[in-house]
C-alpha atoms as a PDB file:
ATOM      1  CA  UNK A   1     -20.973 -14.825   3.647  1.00  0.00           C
ATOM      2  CA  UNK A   2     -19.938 -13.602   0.308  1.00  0.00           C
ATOM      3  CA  UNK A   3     -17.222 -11.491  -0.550  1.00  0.00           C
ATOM      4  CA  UNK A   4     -16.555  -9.440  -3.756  1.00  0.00           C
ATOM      5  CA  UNK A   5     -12.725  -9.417  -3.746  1.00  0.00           C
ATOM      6  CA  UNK A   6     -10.884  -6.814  -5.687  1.00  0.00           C
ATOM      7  CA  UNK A   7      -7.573  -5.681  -6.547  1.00  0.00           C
ATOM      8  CA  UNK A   8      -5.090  -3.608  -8.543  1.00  0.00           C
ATOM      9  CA  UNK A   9      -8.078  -1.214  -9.846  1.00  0.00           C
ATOM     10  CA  UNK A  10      -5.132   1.354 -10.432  1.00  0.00           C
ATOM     11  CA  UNK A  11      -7.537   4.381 -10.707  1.00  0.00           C
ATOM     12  CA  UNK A  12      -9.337   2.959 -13.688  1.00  0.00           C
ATOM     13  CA  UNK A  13     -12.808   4.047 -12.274  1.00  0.00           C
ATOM     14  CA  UNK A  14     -14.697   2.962 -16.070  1.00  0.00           C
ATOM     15  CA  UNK A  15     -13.065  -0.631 -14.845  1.00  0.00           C
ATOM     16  CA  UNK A  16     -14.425  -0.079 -11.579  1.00  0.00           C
ATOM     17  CA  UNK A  17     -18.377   0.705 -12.327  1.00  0.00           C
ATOM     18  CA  UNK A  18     -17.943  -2.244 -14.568  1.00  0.00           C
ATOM     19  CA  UNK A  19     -17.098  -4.377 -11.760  1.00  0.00           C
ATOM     20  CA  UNK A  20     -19.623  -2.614  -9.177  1.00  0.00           C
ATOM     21  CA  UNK A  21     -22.232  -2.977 -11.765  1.00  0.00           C
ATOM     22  CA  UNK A  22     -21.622  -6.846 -12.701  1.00  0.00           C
ATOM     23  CA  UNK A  23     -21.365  -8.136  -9.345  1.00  0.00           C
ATOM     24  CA  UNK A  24     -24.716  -6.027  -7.767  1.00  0.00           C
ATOM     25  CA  UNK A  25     -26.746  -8.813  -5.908  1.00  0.00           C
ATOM     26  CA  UNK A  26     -23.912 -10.975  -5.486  1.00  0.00           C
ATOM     27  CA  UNK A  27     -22.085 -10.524  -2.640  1.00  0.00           C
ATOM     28  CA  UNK A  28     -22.898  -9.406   0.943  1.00  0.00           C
ATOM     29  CA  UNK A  29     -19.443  -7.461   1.936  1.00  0.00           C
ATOM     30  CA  UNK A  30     -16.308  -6.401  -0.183  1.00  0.00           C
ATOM     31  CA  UNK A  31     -12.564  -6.528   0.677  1.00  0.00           C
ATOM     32  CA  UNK A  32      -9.785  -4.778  -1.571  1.00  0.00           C
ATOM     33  CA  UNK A  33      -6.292  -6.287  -2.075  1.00  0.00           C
ATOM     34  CA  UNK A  34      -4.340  -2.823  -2.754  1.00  0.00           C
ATOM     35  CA  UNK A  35      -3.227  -0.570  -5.351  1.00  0.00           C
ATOM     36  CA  UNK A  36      -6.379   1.756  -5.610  1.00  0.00           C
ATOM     37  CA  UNK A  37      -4.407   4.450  -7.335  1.00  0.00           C
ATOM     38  CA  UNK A  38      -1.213   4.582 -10.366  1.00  0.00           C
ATOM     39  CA  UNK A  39      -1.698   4.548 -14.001  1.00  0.00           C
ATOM     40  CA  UNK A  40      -5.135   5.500 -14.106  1.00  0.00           C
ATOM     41  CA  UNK A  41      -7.015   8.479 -13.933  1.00  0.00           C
ATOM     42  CA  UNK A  42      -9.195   8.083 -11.591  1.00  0.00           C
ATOM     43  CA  UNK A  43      -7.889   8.507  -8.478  1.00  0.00           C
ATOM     44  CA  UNK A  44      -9.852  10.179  -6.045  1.00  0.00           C
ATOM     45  CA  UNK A  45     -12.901   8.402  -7.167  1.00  0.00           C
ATOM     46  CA  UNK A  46     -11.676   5.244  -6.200  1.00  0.00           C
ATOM     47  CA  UNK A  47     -10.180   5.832  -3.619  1.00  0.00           C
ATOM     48  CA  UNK A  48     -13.470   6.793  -2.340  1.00  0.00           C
ATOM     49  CA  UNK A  49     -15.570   4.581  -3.406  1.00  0.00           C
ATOM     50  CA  UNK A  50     -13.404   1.799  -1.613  1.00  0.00           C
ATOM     51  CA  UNK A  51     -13.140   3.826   1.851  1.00  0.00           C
ATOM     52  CA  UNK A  52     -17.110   3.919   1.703  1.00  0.00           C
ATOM     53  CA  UNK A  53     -17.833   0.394   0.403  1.00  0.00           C
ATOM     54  CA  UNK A  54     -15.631  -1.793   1.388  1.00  0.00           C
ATOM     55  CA  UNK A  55     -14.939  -3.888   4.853  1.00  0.00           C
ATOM     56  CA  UNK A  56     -10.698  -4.638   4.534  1.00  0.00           C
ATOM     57  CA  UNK A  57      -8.285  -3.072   2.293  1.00  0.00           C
ATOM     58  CA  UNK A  58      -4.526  -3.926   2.606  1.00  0.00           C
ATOM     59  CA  UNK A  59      -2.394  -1.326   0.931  1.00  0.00           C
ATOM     60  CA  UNK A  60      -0.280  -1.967  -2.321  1.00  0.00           C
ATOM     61  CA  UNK A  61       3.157  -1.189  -4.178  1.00  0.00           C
ATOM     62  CA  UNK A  62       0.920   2.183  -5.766  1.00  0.00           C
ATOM     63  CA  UNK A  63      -0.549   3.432  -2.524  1.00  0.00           C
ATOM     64  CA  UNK A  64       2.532   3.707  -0.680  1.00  0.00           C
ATOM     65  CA  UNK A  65       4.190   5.270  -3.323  1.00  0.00           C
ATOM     66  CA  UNK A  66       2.086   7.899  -3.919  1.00  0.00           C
ATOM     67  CA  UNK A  67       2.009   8.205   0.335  1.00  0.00           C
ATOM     68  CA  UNK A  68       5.200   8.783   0.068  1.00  0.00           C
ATOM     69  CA  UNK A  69       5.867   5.643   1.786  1.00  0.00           C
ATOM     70  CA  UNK A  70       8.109   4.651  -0.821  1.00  0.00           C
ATOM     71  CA  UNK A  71      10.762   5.379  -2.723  1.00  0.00           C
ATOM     72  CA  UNK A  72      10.239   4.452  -6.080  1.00  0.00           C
ATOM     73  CA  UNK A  73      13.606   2.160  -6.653  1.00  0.00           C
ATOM     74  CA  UNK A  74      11.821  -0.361  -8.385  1.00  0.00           C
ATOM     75  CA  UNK A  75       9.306   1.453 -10.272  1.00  0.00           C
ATOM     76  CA  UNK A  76       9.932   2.513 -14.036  1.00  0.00           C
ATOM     77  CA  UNK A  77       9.492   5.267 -15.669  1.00  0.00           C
ATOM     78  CA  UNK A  78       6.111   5.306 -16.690  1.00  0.00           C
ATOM     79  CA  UNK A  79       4.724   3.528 -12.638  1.00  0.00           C
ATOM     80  CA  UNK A  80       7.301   7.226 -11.580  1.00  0.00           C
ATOM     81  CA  UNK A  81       5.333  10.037 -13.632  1.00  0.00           C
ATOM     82  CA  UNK A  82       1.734   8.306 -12.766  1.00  0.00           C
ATOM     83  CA  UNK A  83       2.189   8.634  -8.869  1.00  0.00           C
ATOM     84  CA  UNK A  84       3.789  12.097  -9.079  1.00  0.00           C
ATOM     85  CA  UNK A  85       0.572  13.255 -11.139  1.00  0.00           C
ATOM     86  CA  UNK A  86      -1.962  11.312  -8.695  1.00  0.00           C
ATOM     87  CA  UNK A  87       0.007  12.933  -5.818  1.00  0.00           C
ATOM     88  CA  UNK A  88      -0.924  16.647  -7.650  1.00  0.00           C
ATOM     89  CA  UNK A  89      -4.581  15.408  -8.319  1.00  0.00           C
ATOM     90  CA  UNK A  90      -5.714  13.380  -4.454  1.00  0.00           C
ATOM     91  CA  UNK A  91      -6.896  15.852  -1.509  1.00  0.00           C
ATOM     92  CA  UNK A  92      -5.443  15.770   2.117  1.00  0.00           C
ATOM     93  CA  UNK A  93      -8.032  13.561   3.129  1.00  0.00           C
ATOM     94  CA  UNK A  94      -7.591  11.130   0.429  1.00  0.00           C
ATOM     95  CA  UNK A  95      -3.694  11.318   0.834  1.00  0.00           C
ATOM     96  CA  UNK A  96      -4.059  10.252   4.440  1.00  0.00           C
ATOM     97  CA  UNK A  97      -6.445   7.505   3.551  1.00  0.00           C
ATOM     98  CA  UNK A  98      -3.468   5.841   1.407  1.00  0.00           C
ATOM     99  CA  UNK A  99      -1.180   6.430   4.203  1.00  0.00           C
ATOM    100  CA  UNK A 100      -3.131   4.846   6.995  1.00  0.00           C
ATOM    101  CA  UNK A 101      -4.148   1.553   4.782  1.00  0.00           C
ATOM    102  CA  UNK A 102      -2.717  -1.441   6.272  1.00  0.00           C
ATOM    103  CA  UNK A 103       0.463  -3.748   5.499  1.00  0.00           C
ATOM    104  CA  UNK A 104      -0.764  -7.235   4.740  1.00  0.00           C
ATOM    105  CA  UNK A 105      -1.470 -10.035   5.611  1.00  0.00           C
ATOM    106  CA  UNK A 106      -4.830  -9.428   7.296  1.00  0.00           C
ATOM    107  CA  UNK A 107      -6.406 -11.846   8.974  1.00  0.00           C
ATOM    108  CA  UNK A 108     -10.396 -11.315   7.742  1.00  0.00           C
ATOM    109  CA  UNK A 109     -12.862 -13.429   8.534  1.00  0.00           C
ATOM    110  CA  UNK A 110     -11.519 -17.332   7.742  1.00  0.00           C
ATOM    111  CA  UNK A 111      -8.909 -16.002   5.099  1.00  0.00           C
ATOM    112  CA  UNK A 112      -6.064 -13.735   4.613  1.00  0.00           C
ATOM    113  CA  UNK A 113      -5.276 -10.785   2.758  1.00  0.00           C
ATOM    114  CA  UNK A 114      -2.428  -9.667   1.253  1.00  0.00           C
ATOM    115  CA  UNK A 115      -1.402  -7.505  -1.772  1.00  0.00           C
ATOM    116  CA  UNK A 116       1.756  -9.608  -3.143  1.00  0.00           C
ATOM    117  CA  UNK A 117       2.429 -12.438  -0.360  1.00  0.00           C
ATOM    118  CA  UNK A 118       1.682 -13.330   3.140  1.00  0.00           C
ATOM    119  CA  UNK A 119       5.116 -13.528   3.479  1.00  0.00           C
ATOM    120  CA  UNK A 120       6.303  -9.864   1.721  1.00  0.00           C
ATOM    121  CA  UNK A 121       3.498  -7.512   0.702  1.00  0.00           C
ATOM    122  CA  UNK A 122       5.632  -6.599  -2.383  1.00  0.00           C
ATOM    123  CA  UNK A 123       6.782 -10.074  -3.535  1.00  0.00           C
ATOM    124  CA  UNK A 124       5.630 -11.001  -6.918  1.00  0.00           C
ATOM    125  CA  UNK A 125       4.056 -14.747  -6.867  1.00  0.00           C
ATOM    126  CA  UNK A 126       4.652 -15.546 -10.674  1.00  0.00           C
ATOM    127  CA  UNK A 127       5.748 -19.753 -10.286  1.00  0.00           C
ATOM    128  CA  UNK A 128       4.970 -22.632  -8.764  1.00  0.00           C
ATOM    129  CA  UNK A 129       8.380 -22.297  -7.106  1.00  0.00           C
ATOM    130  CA  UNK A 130       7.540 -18.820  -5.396  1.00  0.00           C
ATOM    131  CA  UNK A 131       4.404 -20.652  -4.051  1.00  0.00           C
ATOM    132  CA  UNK A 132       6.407 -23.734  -2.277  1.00  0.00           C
ATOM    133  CA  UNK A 133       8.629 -21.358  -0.307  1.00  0.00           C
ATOM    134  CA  UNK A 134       5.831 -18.993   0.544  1.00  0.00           C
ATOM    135  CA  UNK A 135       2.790 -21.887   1.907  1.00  0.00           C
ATOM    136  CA  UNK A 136       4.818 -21.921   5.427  1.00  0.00           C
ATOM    137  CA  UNK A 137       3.815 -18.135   6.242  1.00  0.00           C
ATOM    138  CA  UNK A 138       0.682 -18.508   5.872  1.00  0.00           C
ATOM    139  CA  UNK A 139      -1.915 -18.394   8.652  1.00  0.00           C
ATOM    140  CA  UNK A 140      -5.036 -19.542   6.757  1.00  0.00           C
ATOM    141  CA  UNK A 141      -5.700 -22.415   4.332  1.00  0.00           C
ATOM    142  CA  UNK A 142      -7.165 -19.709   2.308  1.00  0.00           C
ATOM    143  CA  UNK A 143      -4.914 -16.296   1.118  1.00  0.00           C
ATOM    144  CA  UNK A 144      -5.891 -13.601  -1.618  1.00  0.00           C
ATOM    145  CA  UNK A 145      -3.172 -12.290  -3.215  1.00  0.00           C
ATOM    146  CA  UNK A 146      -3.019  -9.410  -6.163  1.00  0.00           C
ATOM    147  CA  UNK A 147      -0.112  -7.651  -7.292  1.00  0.00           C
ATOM    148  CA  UNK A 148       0.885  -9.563 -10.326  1.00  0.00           C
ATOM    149  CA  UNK A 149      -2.584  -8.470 -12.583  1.00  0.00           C
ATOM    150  CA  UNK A 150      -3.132 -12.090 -13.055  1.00  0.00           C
ATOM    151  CA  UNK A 151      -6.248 -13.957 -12.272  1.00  0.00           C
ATOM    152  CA  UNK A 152      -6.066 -17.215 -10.978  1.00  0.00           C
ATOM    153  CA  UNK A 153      -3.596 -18.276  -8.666  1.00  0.00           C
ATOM    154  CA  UNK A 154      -2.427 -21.420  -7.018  1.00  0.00           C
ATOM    155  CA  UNK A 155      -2.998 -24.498  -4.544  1.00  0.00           C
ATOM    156  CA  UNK A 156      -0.752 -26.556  -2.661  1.00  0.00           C
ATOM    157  CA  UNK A 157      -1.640 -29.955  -1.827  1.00  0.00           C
ATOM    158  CA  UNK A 158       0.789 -32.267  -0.663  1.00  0.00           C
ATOM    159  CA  UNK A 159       3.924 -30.727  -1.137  1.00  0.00           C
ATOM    160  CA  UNK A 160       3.091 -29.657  -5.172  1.00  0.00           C
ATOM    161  CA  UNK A 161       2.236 -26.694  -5.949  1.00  0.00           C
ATOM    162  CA  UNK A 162       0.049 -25.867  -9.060  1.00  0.00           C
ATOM    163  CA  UNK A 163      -1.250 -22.911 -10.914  1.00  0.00           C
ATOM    164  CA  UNK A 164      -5.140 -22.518 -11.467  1.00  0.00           C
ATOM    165  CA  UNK A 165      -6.561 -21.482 -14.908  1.00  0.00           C
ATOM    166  CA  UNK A 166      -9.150 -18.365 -14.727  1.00  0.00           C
ATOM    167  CA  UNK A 167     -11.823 -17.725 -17.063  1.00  0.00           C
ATOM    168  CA  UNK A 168     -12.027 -18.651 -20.915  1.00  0.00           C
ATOM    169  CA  UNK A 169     -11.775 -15.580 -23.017  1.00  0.00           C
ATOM    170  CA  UNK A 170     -15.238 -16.400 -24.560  1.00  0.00           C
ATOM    171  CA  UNK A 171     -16.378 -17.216 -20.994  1.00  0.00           C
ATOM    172  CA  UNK A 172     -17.545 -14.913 -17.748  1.00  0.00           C
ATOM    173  CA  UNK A 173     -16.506 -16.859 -14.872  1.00  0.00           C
ATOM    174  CA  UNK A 174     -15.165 -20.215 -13.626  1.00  0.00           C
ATOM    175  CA  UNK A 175     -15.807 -21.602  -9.981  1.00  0.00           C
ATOM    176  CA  UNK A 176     -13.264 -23.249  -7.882  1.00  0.00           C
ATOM    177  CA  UNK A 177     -14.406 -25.737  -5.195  1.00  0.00           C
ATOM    178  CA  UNK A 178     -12.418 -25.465  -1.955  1.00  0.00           C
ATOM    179  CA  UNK A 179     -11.026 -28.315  -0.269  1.00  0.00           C
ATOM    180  CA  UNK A 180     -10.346 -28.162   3.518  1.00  0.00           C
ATOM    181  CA  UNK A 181      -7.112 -30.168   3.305  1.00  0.00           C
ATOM    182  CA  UNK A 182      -5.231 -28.007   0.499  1.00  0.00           C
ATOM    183  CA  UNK A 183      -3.662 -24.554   0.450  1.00  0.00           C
ATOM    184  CA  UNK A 184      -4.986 -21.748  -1.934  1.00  0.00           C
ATOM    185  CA  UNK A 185      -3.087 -18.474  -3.138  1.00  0.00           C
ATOM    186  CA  UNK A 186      -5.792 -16.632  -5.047  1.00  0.00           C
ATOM    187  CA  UNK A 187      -5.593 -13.967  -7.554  1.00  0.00           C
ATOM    188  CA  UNK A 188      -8.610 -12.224  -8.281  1.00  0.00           C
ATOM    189  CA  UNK A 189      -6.736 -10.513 -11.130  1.00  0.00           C
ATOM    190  CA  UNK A 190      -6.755  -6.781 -11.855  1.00  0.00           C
ATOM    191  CA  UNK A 191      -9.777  -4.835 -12.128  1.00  0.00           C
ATOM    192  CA  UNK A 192      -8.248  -1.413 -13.582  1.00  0.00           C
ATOM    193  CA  UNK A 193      -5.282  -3.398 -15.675  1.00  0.00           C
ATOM    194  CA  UNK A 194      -5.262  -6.618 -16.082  1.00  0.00           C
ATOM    195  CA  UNK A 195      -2.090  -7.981 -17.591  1.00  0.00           C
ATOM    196  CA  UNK A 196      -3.153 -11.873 -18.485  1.00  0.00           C
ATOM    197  CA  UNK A 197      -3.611 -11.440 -21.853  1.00  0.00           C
ATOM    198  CA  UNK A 198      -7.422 -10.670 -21.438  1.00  0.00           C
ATOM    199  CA  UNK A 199      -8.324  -7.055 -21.165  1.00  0.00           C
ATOM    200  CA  UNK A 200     -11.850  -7.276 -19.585  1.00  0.00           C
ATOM    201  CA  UNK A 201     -12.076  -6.434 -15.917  1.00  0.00           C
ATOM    202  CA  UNK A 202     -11.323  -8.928 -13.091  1.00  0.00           C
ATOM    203  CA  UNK A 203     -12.722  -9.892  -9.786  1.00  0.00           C
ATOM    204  CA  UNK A 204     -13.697 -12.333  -7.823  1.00  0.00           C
ATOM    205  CA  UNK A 205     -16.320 -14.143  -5.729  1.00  0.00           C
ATOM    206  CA  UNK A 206     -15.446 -15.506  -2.249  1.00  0.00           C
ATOM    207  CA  UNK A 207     -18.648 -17.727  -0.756  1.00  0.00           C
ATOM    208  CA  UNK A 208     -17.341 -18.912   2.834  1.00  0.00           C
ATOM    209  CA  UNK A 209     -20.804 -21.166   3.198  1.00  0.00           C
ATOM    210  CA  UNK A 210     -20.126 -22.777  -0.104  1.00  0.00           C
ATOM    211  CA  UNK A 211     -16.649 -22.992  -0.387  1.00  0.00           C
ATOM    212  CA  UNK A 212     -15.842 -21.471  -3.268  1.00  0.00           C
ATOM    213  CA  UNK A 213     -14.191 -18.960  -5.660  1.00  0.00           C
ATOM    214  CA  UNK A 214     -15.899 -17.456  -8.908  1.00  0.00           C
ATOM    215  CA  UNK A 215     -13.364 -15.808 -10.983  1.00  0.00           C
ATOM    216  CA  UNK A 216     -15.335 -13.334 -12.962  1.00  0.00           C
ATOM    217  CA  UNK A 217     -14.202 -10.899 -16.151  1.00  0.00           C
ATOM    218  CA  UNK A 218     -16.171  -8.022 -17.551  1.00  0.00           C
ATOM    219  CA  UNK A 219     -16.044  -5.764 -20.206  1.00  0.00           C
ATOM    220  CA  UNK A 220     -16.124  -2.405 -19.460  1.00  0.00           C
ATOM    221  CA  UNK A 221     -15.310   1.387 -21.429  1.00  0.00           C
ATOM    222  CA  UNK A 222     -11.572   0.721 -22.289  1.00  0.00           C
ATOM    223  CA  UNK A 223     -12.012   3.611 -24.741  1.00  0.00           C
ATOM    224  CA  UNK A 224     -13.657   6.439 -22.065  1.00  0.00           C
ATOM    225  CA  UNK A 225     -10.619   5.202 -19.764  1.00  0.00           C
ATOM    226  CA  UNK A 226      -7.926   5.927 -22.839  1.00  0.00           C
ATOM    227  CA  UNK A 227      -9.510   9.547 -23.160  1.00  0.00           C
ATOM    228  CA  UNK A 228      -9.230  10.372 -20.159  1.00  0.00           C
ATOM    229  CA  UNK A 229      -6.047   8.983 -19.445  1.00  0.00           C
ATOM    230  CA  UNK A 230      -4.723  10.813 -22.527  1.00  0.00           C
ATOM    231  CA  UNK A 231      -7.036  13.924 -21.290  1.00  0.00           C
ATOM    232  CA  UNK A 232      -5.313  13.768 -17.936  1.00  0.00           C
ATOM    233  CA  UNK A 233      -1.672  14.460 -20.106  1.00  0.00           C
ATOM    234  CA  UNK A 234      -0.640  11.229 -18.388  1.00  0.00           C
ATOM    235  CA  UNK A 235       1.770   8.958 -20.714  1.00  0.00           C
ATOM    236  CA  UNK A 236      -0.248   8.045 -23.733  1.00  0.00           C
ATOM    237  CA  UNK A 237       1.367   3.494 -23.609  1.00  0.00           C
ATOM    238  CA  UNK A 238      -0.622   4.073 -20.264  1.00  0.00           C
ATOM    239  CA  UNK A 239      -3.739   4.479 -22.197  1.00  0.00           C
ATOM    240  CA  UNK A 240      -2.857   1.915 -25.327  1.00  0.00           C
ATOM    241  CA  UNK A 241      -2.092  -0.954 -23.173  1.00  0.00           C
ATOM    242  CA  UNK A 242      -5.822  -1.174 -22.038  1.00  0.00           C
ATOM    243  CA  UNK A 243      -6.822  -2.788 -24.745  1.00  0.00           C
ATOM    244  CA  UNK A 244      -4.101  -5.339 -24.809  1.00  0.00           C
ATOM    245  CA  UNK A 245      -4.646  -6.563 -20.951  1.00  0.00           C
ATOM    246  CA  UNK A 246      -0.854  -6.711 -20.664  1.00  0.00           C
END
C-alpha cells in the first residue's frame, strides 16, 4: 500500500494542487497530519478537498483553534488574526468538520499518526533530545509527525537518536529505507508553508510493501498564493514569507 502523507497545508490551496498534481499515480490512499486551515487563504477548499480524498486526518494546533477548541495562549499575533478571518470565511459544515477531526496518535494501518507527538499532539519535536524522551509512547516502530514545517525527521536505534536530512534543494526527493529493528519519527514537512529553508511544497511517500519513505518537494504558484493572501486583507509577512520557506 502506498500512502501520500501530508501535513501543515495551512489553507495554501496553490501548494496543495501542486502536491495533488505531483504525486498523481503514486500512491493508492492519502492520510493528513493536521493543520488544514491558518495563514492561508484557502480555507474551505482544503478543507474539502481533504474530507473527500483522504482516508485519516488527525487534527492540528490551526484546526482547533479556529473550532474554537482552543484558546489561542500560545499563538502570536499574526497565527490570532488568520484564524479569526478563516472562522468569518468556513461554512457550518466545514466548521464542524474541524471540530470533529481527531486528537492523535492514530493508529492507521502499521503506523501512527500524529500532528506534533505521539506523546502530546501539540509538542514541537525540534532535537534529538525531544525524540529520546518521546520513543517510549509510541505504539508503532513507524510515527508521522508534522507540526514543526520541517521535512525529515528522526530514527532511534539503540538508544541514539538522530535527525534525517530531506531533499537537496536542487533535488525532488530522497528515499529512506526502513529497518524493522529501529524507530522512525517522520516529518513529511509542510505542504502550504514550509519553514526549512526551502520554499517548494512538501510531502511524502509512505510504501508499506517496500519499506520506505520518499520525501518529495515541489514548486508550486508562491506568487497566485501572495495575491490572494494579500487579496484576502490578511497580514501582508503572511504572504512575503512564502517565498522564503521560513
Amino acid at each position: 500500500m502506498r500512502s501520500l502523507i501530508i501535513s501543515d497545508i495551512h489553507a495554501n490551496g496553490e501548494a496543495l494542487d501542486a502536491v495533488i498534481e505531483d504525486a498523481r499515480g503514486r500512491y493508492d490512499q492519502a492520510v493528513c497530519l493536521g493543520d488544514l486551515v491558518g495563514y492561508g487563504a484557502s480555507p474551505g477548499k482544503v478543507i474539502d478537498w481533504v474530507k473527500a480524498n483522504t482516508h485519516a486526518v488527525v487534527r492540528g494546533n490551526h484546526d482547533k483553534a479556529v473550532a474554537g477548541l482552543d484558546p489561542m495562549e500560545d499563538f502570536n499575533l499574526l497565527a490570532r488574526l488568520a484564524v479569526r478571518w478563516t472562522q468569518e470565511q468556513l461554512t457550518p459544515g466545514q466548521m464542524e468538520y474541524l471540530r470533529t477531526l481527531p486528537e492523535g496518535p492514530l493508529m492507521h494501518d502499521d503506523v501512527e499518526l500524529a500532528h506534533g507527538s505521539p506523546e502530546d499532539e501539540d509538542e514541537y519535536l525540534l532535537n534529538a533530545i525531544d525524540v529520546e524522551y518521546v520513543t517510549p509512547a509510541m505504539q508503532r516502530r513507524v510515527c508521522f509527525i508534522g507540526h514543526t514545517h520541517m521535512q525529515g525527521g528522526f530514527t532511534f536505534e539503540k538508544g541514539r537518536p538522530e535527525r534525517l536530512v530531506k531533499p537537496k534543494a536542487s533535488a525532488p526527493e530522497a528515499v529512506l529505507h526502513l529497518r524493522p529493528d529501529v524507530y522512525y519519527l517522520l516529518n513529511p514537512g509542510s505542504v502550504g508553508q514550509p519553514r526549512d529553508a526551502d520554499p517548494r511544497a512538501a510531502y511524502a511517500i509512505y510504501d508499506s510493501g517496500e519499506r520506505t519513505v520518499t520525501y518529495r518537494r515541489v514548486s508550486y504558484a508562491i506568487g497566485e498564493a501572495q495575491r490572494n493572501i494579500v487579496k484576502a486583507g490578511l497580514p501582508e509577512l503572511l504572504a512575503s514569507r512564502l517565498a522564503l520557506g521560513r
